[in-house]
N, C-alpha and C. Protein backbone atom coordinates (compact mmCIF):
# COMPACT_ATOMS: atom_id res chain seq x y z
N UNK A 1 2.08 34.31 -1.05
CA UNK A 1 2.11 34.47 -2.49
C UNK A 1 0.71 34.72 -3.01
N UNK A 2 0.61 35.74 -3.58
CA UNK A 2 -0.63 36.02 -4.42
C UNK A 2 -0.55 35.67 -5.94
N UNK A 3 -1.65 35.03 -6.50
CA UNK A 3 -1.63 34.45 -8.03
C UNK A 3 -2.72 35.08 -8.69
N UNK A 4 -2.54 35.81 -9.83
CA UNK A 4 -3.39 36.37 -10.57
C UNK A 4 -4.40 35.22 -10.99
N UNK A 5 -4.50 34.16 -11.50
CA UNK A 5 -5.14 33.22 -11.71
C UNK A 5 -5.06 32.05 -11.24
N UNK A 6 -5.92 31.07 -11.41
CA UNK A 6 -5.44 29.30 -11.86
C UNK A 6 -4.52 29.25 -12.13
N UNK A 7 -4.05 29.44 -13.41
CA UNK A 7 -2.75 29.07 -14.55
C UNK A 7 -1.30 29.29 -13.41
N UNK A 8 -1.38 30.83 -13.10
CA UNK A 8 -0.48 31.04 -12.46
C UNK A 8 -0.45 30.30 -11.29
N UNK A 9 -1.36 29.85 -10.74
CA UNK A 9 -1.03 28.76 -9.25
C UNK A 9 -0.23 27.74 -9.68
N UNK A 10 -0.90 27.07 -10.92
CA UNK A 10 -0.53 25.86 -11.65
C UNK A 10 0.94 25.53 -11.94
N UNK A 11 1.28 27.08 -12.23
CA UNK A 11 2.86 27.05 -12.55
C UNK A 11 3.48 27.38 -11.80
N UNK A 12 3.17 28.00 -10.37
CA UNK A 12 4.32 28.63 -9.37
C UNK A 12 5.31 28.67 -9.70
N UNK A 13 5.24 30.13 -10.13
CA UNK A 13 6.45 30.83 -10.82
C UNK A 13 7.31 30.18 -11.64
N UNK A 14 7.11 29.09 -12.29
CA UNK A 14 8.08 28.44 -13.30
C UNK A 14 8.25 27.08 -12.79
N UNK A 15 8.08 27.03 -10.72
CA UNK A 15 8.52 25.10 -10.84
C UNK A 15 7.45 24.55 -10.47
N UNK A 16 6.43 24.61 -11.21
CA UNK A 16 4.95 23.84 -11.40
C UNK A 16 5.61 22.76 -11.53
N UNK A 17 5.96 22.07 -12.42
CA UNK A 17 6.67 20.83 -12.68
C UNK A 17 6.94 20.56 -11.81
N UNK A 18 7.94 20.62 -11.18
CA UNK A 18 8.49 20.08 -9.98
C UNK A 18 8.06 20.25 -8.82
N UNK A 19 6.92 20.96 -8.81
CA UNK A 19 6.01 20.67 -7.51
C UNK A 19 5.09 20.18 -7.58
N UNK A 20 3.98 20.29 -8.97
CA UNK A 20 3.26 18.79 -9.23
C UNK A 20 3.85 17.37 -9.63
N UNK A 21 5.28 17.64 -9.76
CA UNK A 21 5.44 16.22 -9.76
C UNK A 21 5.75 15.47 -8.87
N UNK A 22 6.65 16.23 -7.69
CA UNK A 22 7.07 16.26 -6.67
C UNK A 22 5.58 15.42 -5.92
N UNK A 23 4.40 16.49 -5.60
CA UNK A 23 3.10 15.74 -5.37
C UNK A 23 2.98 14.12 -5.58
N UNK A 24 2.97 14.35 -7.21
CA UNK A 24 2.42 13.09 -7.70
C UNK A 24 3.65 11.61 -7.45
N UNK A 25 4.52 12.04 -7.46
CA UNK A 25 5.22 10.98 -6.95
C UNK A 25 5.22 10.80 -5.16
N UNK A 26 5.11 11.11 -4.84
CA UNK A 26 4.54 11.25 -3.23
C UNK A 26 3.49 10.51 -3.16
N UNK A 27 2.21 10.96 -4.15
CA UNK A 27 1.08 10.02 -3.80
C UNK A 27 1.00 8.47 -4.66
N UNK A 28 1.94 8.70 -5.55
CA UNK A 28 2.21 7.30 -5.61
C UNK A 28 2.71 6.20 -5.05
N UNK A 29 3.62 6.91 -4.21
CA UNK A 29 4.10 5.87 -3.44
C UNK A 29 3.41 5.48 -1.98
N UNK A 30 2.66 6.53 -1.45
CA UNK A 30 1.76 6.16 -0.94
C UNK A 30 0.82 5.16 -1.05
N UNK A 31 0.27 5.51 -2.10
CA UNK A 31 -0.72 4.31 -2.70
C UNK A 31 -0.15 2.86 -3.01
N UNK A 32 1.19 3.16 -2.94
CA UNK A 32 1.67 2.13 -3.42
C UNK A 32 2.04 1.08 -2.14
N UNK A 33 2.35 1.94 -1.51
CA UNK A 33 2.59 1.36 0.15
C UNK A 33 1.43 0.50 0.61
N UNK A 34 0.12 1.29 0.65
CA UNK A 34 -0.82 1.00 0.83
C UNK A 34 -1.12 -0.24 0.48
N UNK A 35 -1.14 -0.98 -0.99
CA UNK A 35 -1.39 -1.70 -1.78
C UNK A 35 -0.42 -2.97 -1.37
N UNK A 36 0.71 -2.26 -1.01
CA UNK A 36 1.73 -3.97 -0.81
C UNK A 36 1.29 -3.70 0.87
N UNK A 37 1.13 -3.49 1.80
CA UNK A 37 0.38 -3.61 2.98
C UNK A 37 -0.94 -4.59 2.82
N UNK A 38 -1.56 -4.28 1.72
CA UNK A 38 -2.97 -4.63 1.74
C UNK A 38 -2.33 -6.38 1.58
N UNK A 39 -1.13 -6.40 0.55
CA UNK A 39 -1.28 -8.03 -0.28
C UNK A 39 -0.15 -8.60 0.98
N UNK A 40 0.48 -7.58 1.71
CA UNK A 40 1.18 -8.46 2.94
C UNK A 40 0.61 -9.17 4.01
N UNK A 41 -0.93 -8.56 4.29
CA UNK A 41 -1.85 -8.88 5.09
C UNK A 41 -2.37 -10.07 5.07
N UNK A 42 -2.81 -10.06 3.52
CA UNK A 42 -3.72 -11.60 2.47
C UNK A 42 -2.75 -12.76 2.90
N UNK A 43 -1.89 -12.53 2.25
CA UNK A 43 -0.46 -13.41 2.61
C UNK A 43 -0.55 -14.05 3.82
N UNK A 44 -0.07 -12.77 4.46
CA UNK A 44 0.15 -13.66 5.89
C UNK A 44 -1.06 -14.46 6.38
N UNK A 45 -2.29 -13.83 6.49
CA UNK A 45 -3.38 -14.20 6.92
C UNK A 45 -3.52 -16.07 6.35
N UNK A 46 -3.31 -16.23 4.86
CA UNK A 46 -3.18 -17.12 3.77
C UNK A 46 -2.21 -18.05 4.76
N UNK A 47 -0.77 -17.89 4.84
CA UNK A 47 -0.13 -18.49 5.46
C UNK A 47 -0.65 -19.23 6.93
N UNK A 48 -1.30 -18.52 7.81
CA UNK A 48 -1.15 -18.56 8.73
C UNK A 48 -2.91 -19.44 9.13
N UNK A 49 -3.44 -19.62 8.01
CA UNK A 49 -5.02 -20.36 8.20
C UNK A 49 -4.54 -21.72 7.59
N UNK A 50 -3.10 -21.95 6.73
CA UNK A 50 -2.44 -23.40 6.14
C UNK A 50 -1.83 -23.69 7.09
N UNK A 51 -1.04 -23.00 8.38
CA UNK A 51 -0.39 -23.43 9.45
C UNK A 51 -1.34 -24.34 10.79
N UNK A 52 -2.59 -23.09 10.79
CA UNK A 52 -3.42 -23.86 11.50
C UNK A 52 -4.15 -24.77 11.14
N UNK A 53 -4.40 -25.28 9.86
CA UNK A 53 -4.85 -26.48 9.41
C UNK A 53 -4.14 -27.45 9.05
N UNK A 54 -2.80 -27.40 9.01
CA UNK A 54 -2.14 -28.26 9.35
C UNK A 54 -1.83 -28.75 10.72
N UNK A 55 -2.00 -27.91 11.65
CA UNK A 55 -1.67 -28.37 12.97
C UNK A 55 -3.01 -28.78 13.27
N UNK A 56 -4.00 -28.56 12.80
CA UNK A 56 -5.41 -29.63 13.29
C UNK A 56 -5.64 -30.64 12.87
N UNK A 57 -4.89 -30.73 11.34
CA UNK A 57 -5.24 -32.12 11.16
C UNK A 57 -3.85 -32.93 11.75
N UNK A 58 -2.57 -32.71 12.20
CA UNK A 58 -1.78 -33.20 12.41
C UNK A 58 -1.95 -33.62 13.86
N UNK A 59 -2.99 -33.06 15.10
CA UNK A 59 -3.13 -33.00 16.21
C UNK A 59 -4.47 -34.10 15.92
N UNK A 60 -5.34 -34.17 15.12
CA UNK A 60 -6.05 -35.20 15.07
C UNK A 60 -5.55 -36.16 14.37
N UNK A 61 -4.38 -36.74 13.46
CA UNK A 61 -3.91 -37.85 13.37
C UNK A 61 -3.05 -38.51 14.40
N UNK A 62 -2.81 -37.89 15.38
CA UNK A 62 -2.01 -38.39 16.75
C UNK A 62 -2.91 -38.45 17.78
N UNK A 63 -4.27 -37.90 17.31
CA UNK A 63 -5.17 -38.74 18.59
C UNK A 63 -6.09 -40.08 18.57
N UNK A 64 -5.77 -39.93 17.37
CA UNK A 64 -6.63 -41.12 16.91
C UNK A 64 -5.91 -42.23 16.04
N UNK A 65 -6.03 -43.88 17.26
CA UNK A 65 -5.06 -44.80 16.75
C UNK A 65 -4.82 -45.77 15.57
């Protein structure tokens, strides 16, 4: 496809819309993925440093009488 201008890229042939939006919802959800990945990580990580400090202090109240 050849485009006389910008404008005309912008609009490809009439479904500009729906191919920049098409885009933009694509990279939203990307980003969005991204973002609950990032807070699933915190989480778990969060979880999992209260598991091991509970099992250290629970392993030092049973060693000591």
């Amino acid at each position: 496809m050849n485009w006389a201008s910008w404008s005309d890229f912008f609009a490809m042939g009439g479904y500009g819309f729906y191919v920049w939006g098409s885009y933009l919802v694509f990279l939203l959800c990307i980003i969005g993925e991204i973002v609950l990945i990032i807070n699933r990580r915190r989480t778990l990580h969060k979880q999992l440093s209260l598991i091991h400090k509970a099992t250290k202090q629970e392993m030092s109240n049973e060693t000591t009488p």
